[in-house]
Protein backbone atom coordinates (compact mmCIF):
# COMPACT_ATOMS: atom_id res chain seq x y z
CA UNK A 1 -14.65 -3.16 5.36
CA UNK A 2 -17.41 -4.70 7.44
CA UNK A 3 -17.43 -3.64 11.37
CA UNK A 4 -15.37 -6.91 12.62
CA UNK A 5 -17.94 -8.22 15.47
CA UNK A 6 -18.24 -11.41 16.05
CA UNK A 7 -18.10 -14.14 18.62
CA UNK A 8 -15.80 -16.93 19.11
CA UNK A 9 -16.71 -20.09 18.66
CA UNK A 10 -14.73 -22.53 20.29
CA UNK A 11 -14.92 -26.54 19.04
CA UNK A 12 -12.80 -29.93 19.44
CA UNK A 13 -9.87 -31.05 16.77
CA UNK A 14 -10.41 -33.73 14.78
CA UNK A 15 -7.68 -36.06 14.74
CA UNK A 16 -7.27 -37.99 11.78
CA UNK A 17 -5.41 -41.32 10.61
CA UNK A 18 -5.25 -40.22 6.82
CA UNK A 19 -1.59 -40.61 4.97
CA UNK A 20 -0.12 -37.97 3.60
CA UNK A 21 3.21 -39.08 1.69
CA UNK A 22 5.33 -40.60 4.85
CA UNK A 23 2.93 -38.41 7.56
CA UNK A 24 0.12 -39.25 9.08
CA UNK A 25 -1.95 -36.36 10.24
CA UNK A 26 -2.53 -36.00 13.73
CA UNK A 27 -3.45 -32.28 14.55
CA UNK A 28 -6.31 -30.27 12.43
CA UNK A 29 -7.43 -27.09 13.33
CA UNK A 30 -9.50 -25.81 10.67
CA UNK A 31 -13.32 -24.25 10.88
CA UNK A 32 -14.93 -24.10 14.07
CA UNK A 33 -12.17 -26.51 15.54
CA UNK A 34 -9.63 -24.16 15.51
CA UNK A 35 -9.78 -22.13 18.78
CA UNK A 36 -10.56 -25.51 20.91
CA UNK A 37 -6.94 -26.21 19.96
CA UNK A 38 -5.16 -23.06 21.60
CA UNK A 39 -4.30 -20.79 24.65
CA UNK A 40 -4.94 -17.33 24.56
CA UNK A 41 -1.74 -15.55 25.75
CA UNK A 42 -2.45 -12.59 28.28
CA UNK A 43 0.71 -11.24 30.24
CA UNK A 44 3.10 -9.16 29.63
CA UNK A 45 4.09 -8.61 26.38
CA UNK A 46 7.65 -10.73 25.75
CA UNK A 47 8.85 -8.49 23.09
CA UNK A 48 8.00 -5.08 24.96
CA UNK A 49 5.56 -3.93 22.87
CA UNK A 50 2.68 -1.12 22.93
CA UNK A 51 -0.03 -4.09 22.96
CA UNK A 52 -2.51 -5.81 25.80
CA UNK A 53 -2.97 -9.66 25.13
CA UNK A 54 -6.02 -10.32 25.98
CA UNK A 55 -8.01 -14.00 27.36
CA UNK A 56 -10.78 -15.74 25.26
CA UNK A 57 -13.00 -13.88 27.87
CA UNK A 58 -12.34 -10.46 27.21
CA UNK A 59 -11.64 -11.19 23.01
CA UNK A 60 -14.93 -12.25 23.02
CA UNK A 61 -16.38 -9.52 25.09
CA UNK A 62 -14.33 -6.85 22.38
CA UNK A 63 -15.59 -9.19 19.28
CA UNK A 64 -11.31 -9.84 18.27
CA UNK A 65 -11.60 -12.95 17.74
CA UNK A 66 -14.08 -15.53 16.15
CA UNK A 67 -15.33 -17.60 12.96
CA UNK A 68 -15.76 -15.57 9.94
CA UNK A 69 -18.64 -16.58 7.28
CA UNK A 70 -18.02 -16.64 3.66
CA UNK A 71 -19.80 -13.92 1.98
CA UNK A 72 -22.70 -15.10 0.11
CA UNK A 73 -23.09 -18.69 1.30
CA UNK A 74 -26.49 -18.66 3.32
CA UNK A 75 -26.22 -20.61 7.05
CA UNK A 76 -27.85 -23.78 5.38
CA UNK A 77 -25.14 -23.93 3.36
CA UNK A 78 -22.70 -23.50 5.53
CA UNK A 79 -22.59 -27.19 6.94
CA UNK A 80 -20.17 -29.81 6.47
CA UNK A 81 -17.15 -29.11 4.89
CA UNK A 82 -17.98 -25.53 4.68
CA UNK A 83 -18.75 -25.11 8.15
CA UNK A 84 -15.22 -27.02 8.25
CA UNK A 85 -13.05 -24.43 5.79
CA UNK A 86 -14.74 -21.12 8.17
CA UNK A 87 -11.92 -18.62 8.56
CA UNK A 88 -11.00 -17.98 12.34
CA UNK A 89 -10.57 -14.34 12.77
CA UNK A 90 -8.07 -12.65 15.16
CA UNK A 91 -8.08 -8.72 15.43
CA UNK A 92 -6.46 -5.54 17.09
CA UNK A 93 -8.97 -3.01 18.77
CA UNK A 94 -9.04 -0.37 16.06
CA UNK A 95 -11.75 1.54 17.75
CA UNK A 96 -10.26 2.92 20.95
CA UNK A 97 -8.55 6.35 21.24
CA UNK A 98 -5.04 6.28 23.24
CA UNK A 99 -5.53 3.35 25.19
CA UNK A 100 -3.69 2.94 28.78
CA UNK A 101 -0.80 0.83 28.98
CA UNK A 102 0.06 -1.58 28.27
CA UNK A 103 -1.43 -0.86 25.27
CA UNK A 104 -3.97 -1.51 22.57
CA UNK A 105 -5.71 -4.60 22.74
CA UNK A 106 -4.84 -7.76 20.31
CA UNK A 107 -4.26 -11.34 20.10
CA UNK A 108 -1.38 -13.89 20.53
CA UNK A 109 -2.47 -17.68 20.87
CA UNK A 110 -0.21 -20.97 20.97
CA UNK A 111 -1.33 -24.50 20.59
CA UNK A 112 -2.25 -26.46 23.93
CA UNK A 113 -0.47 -29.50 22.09
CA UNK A 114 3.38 -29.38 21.40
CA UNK A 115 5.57 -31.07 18.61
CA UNK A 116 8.80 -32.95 17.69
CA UNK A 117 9.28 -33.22 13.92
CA UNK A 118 6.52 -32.74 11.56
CA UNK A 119 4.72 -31.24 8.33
CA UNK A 120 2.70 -27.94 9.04
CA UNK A 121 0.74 -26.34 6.63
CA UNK A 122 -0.99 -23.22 7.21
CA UNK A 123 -3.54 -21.82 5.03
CA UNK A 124 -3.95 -18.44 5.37
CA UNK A 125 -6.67 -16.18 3.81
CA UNK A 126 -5.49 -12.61 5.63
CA UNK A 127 -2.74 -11.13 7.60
CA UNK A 128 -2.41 -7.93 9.07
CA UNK A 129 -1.58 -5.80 6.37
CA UNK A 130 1.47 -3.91 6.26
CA UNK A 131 0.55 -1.21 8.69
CA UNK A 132 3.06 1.35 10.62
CA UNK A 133 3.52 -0.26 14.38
CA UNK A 134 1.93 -3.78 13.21
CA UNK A 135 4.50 -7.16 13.95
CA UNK A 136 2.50 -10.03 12.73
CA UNK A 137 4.30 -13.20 13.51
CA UNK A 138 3.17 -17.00 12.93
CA UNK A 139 5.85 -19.15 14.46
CA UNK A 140 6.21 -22.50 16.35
CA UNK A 141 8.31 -21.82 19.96
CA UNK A 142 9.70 -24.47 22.72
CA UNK A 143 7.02 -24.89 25.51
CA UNK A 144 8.18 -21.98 27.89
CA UNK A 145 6.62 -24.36 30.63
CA UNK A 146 9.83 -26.51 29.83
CA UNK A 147 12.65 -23.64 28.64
CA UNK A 148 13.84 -20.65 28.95
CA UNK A 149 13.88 -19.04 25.60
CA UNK A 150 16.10 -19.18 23.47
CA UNK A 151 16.69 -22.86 24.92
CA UNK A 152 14.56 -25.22 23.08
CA UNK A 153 14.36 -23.02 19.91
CA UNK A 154 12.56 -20.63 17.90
CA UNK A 155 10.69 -20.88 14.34
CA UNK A 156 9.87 -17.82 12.50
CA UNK A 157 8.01 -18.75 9.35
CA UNK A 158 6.12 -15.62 8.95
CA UNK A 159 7.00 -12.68 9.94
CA UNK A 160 7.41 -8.63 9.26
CA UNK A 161 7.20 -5.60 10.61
CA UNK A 162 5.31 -1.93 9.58
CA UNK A 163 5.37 -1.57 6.11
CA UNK A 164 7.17 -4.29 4.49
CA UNK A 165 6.57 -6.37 1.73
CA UNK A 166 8.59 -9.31 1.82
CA UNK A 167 8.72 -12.34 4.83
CA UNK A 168 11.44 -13.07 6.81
CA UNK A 169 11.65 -16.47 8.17
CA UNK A 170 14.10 -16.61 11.27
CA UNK A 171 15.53 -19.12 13.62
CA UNK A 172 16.30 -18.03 17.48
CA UNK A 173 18.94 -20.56 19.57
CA UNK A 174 20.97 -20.65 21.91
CA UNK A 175 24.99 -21.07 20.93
CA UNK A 176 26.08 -23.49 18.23
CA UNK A 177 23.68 -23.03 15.45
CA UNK A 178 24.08 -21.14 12.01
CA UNK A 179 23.04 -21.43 8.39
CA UNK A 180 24.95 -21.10 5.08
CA UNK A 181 24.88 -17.73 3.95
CA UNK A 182 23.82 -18.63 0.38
CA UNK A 183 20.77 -21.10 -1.45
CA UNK A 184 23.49 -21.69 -4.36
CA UNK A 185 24.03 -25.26 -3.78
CA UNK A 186 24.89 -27.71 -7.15
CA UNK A 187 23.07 -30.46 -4.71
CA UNK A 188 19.55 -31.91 -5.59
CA UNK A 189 16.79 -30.12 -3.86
CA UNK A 190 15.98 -33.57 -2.67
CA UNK A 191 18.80 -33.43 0.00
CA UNK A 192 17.92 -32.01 2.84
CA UNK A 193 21.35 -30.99 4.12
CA UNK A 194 22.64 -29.22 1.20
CA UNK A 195 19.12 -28.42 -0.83
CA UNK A 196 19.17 -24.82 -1.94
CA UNK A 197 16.54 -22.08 -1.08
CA UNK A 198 15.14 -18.87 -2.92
CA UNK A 199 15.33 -16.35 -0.30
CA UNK A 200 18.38 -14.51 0.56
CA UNK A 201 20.09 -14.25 4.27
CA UNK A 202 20.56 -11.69 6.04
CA UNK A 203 22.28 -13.16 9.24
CA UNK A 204 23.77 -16.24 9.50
CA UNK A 205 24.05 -16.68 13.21
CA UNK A 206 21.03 -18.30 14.92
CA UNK A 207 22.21 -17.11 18.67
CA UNK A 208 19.59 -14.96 20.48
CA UNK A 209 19.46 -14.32 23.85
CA UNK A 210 22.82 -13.35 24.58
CA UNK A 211 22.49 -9.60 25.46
CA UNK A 212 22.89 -8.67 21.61
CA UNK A 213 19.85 -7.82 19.39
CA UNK A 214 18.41 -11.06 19.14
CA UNK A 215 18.48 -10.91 15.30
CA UNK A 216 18.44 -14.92 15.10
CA UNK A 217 19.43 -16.34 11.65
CA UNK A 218 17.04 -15.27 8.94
CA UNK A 219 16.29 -15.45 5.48
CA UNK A 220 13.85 -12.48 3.41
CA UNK A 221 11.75 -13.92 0.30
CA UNK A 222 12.35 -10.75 -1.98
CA UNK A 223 11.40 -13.38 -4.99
CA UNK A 224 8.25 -14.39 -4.27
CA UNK A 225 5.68 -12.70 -5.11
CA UNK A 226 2.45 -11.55 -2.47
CA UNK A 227 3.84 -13.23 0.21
CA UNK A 228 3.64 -10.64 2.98
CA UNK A 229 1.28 -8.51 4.41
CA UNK A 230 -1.28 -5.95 1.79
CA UNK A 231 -0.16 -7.85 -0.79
CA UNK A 232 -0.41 -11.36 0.38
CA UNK A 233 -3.90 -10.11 1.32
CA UNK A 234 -5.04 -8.94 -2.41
CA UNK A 235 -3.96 -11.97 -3.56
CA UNK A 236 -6.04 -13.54 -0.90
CA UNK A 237 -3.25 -15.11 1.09
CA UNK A 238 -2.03 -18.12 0.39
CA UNK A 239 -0.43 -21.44 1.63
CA UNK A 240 2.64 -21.38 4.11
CA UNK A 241 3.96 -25.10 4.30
CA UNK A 242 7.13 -25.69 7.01
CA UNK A 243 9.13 -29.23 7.54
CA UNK A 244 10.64 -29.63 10.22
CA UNK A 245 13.16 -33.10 10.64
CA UNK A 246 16.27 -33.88 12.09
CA UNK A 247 18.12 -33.21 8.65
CA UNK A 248 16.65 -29.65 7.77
CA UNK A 249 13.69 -26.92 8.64
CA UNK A 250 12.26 -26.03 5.12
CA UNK A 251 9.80 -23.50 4.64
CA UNK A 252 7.34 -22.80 1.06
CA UNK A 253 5.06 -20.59 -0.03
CA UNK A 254 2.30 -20.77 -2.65
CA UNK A 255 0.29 -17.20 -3.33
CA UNK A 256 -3.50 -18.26 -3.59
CA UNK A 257 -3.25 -16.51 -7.00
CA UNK A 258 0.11 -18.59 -7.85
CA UNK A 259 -0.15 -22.46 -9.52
CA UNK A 260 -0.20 -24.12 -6.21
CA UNK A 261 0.91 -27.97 -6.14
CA UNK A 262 -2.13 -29.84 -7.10
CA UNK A 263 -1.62 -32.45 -3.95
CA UNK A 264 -1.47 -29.38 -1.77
CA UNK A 265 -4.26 -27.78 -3.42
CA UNK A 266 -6.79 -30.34 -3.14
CA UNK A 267 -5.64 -31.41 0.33
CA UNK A 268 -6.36 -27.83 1.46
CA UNK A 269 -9.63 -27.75 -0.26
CA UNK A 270 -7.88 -25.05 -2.99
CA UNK A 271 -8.34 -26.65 -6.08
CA UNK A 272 -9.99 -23.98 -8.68
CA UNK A 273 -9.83 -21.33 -5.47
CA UNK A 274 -7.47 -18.59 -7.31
CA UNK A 275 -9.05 -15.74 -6.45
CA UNK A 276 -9.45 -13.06 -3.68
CA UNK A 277 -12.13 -14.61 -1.08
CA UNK A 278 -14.81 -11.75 0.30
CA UNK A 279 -15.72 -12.34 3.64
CA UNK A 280 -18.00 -11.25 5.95
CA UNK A 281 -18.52 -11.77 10.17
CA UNK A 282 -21.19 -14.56 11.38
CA UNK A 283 -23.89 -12.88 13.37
CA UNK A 284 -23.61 -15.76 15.93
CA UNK A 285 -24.48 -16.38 19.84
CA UNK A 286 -21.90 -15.71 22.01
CA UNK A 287 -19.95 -19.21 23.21
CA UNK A 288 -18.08 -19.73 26.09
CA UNK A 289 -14.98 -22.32 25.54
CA UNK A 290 -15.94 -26.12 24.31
CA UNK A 291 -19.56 -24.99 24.20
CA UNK A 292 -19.74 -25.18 20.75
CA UNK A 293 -18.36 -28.59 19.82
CA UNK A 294 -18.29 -29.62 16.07
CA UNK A 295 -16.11 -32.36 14.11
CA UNK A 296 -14.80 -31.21 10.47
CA UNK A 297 -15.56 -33.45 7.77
CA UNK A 298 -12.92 -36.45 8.00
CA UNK A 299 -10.10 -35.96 5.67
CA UNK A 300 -9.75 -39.97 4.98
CA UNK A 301 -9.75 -39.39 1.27
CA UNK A 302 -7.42 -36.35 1.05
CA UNK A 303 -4.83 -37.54 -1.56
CA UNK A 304 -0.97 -37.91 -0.97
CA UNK A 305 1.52 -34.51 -0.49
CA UNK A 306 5.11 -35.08 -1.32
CA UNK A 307 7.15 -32.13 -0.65
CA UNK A 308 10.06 -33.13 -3.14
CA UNK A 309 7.87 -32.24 -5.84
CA UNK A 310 6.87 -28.90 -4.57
CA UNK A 311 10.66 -27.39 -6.05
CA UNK A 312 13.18 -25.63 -4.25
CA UNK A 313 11.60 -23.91 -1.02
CA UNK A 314 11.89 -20.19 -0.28
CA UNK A 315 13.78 -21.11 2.91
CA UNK A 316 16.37 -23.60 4.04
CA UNK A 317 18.17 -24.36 7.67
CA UNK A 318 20.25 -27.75 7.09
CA UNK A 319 21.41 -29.70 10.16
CA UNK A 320 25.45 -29.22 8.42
CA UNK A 321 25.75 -26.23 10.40
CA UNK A 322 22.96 -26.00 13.06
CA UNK A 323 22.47 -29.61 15.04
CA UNK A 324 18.44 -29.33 14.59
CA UNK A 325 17.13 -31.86 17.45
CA UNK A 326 19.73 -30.21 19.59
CA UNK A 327 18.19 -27.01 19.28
CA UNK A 328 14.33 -27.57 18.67
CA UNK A 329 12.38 -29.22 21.04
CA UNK A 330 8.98 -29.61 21.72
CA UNK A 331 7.50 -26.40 19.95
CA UNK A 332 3.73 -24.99 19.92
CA UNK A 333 2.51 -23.11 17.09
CA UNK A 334 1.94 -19.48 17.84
CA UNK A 335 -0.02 -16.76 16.06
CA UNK A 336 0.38 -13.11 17.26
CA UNK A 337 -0.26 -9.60 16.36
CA UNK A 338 2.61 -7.72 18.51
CA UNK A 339 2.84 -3.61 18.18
CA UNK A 340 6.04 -1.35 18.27
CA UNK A 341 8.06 -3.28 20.79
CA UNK A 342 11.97 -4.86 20.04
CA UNK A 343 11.29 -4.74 16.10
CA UNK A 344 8.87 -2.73 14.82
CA UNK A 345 9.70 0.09 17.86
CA UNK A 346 13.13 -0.44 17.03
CA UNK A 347 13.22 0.41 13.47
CA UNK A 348 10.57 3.20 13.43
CA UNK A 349 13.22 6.15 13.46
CA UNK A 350 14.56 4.55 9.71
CA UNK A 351 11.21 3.55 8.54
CA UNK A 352 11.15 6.86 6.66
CA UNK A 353 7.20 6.21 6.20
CA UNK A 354 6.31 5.90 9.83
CA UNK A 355 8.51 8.08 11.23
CA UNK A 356 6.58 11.02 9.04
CA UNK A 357 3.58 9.86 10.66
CA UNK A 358 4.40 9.92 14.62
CA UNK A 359 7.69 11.17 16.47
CA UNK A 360 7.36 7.50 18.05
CA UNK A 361 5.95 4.33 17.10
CA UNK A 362 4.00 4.14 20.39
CA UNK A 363 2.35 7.70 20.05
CA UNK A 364 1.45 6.71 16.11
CA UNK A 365 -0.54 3.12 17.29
CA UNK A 366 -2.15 5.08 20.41
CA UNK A 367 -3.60 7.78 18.38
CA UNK A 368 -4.62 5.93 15.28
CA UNK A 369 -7.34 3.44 16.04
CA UNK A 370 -8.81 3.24 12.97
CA UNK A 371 -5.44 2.30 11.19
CA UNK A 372 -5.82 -1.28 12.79
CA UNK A 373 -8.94 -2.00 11.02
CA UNK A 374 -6.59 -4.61 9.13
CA UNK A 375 -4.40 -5.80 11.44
CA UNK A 376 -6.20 -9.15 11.34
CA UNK A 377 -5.68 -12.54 10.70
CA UNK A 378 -8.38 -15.24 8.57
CA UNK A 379 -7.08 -18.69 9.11
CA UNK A 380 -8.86 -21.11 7.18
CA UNK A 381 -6.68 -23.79 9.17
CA UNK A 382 -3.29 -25.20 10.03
CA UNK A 383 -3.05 -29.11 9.64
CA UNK A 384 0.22 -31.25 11.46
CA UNK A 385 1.76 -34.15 10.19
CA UNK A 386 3.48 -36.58 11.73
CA UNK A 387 6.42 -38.34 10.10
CA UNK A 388 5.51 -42.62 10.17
C-alpha cells in the first residue's frame, strides 16, 4: 500500500435541477466538492472511544484526509468528469506509537446541510477494513444543534465493528418506535409499509438512550455478499442507496462486482466499472478550506432511478410500527472512523480474535500503528435527492 499523504482539497457542491424518478437532486458531493460540503468533528469522542477527532487543520497537517488520484490516469486527464469521480480519502494515523489520550488520531465529518425525506446514495470505493479496535460508521443523525440524541433520530446504514463481515444497519430513538422482527411479508415489495427485506433482525426495539445498551433496532445483511469491511474492499466497494419517507427507511446494497441496476449504474458513473479500482494519493499543494473551488460536471443528462425496480432491499423500517417523521428529523450525513469505545471496546473480551491479540482493545490500537494502514475510507461521492 502506498504511504497515504496527501492534502485536502476543499471545493463548492454543485447543486443540480436534474430528475431522478420523483427526486430532484439537490446535494452532490462527489470529487473535489466533497469536503466543501462538511464539518470536521473534533471533541470528545460521543461513543467513548480510544480515538482524537481531529479539524481540517490538523488532518491536513497529518495528510488523513484528501482527494485520491486514480492510478494511471496522468493530471491532464484528470479534468472534467474525472476530476469530478476523485475519491475523497479519510484515514487513521497508523504511524504513531502509543499515542496520549484521547487517543489515536482519525476522522468523523457530518454535512453542514441537514435533511427531511430524501434518496441518498453513497458510492463507496473503500472502508476501513475489518481491523481489531476499528468502528467504521456512515450514518445520517438529527442536528445535535437542535436535539439531544436520541431525540430527533438516528440512521445507521453502515456499520461494524473489529472483524466482522457482514453490515448492520440500525435505528436509535427515543420511546415508541420498533420494527417487525421478520422480512417475510406476502406484500409487494412496492409497499412501503409492509415490503419485505433480506437481512435478518437482531433487535426489534429502536429505544436508545435510556440507561440500557443503546442497541437501537437493527438488522445484519448475512446474505449479501462483500458488503462489509475487507471484503467489500476486494470487491472494490460498492453502492449503498438509503430512502428515507414518511412511509418507510429502506436501505440497498449493490457490490461493485455484483449486476448493479443499470439506472443506478450509469447515474453513478458505474456502467462497465466491475472491477477492483487501484488507487494512488495526488501529490498536490496544500489547500486551506474553499481555496480550491471546482464545479463537477453537471449531471443534467443522468437518466431516471426508480427504486421499485431495484428488488427487495437488504433492510426495511416501515412507519406500521415506528411513526417515522415523529422520530427523524432534520438529519446530517456523518462519516466516522471511531476506535474501541461503547461497541467495539465492549465486545473485545468475546471477539476471540482480538482478545488473543491485546488484554484490552485500547492497549491493542495504542501499540499497533501500523495495523491502521486500512482503516480508511475512498468516497467517490454521496448524491441527495429530494422527493418533488
Amino acid at each position: 500500500m502506498p504511504s497515504i499523504k496527501n492534502t485536502i482539497l476543499l471545493a463548492s457542491i454543485l447543486l443540480s435541477d436534474s430528475s431522478i424518478a420523483g427526486y430532484t437532486l439537490t446535494h452532490d458531493y462527489s470529487g473535489e466538492g466533497f469536503f466543501a460540503g462538511f464539518e470536521f468533528f473534533n471533541d470528545k469522542d460521543p461513543t467513548n472511544g480510544f480515538v482524537k477527532y481531529i479539524d481540517d487543520s490538523a488532518a491536513n497537517s497529518a495528510k488523513l484526509a484528501g482527494m485520491l488520484h486514480v492510478q494511471g490516469l496522468s493530471d491532464s486527464k484528470v479534468q472534467g468528469e474525472q476530476a469530478a469521480s476523485k475519491p475523497a480519502y479519510m484515514g487513521v494515523d497508523f504511524e504513531t506509537e502509543n499515542p496520549p489520550a484521547p487517543g489515536r488520531q482519525s476522522i468523523r465529518i457530518s454535512s453542514k446541510e441537514s435533511f427531511n425525506h430524501g434518496l441518498f446514495v453513497a458510492d463507496i470505493q473503500h472502508m476501513p477494513a475489518a481491523t481489531c479496535g476499528v468502528w467504521p460508521a456512515y450514518w445520517l443523525l438529527a442536528d445535535p444543534s437542535k436535539y439531544t440524541w436520541p431525540a430527533g433520530g438516528e440512521i445507521d446504514i453502515l456499520e461494524g465493528v473489529n472483524t466482522g463481515t457482514s453490515n448492520q444497519m440500525t435505528l436509535h430513538t427515543s420511546q415508541g418506535c420498533s420494527i417487525p422482527q421478520s422480512g417475510n411479508s406476502s406484500s409487494s415489495p412496492k409497499n412501503n409499509a409492509d415490503a419485505t427485506f433480506t437481512g435478518h433482525v437482531v433487535n426489534a426495539d429502536c429505544i436508545s438512550g435510556n440507561g440500557g445498551d443503546n442497541a437501537g433496532c437493527g438488522i445484519v445483511d448475512d446474505k449479501t455478499p462483500a458488503n462489509f469491511g475487507t471484503d467489500f474492499n476486494q470487491a472494490g466497494g460498492g453502492i449503498y442507496a438509503t430512502e428515507w419517507t414518511s412511509d418507510s427507511i429502506k436501505i440497498w446494497f449493490f457490490s461493485r462486482n455484483s449486476t448493479i441496476p443499470s439506472d443506478l449504474a450509469a447515474a453513478t458513473a458505474l456502467s462497465g466499472n466491475t472491477a477492483p479500482v487501484n488507487i494512488s494519493i495526488a501529490d498536490s499543494k496544500a489547500e486551506s478550506p474553499g481555496n480550491n473551488s471546482t464545479n463537477p460536471s453537471n449531471s443534467a443528462s443522468s437518466p431516471s432511478l426508480d427504486p421499485s425496480t431495484w428488488g427487495t432491499p437488504a433492510a426495511l423500517f416501515p412507519s406500521t410500527s415506528c411513526p417515522i417523521d415523529s422520530h427523524f428529523k432534520d438529519m446530517q450525513i456523518i462519516f466516522n472512523t471511531a476506535l474501541c469505545g461503547d461497541w467495539a471496546g465492549k465486545v473485545w473480551d468475546t471477539t476471540p480474535t482480538c482478545k488473543a491479540k491485546a488484554p484490552t482493545c485500547q492497549q491493542y490500537v495504542a501499540s499497533n500503528p501500523g495495523d491502521f494502514a486500512e482503516a480508511y475510507w475512498a468516497i467517490k461521492g454521496v448524491k441527495v435527492f429530494q422527493s418533488q
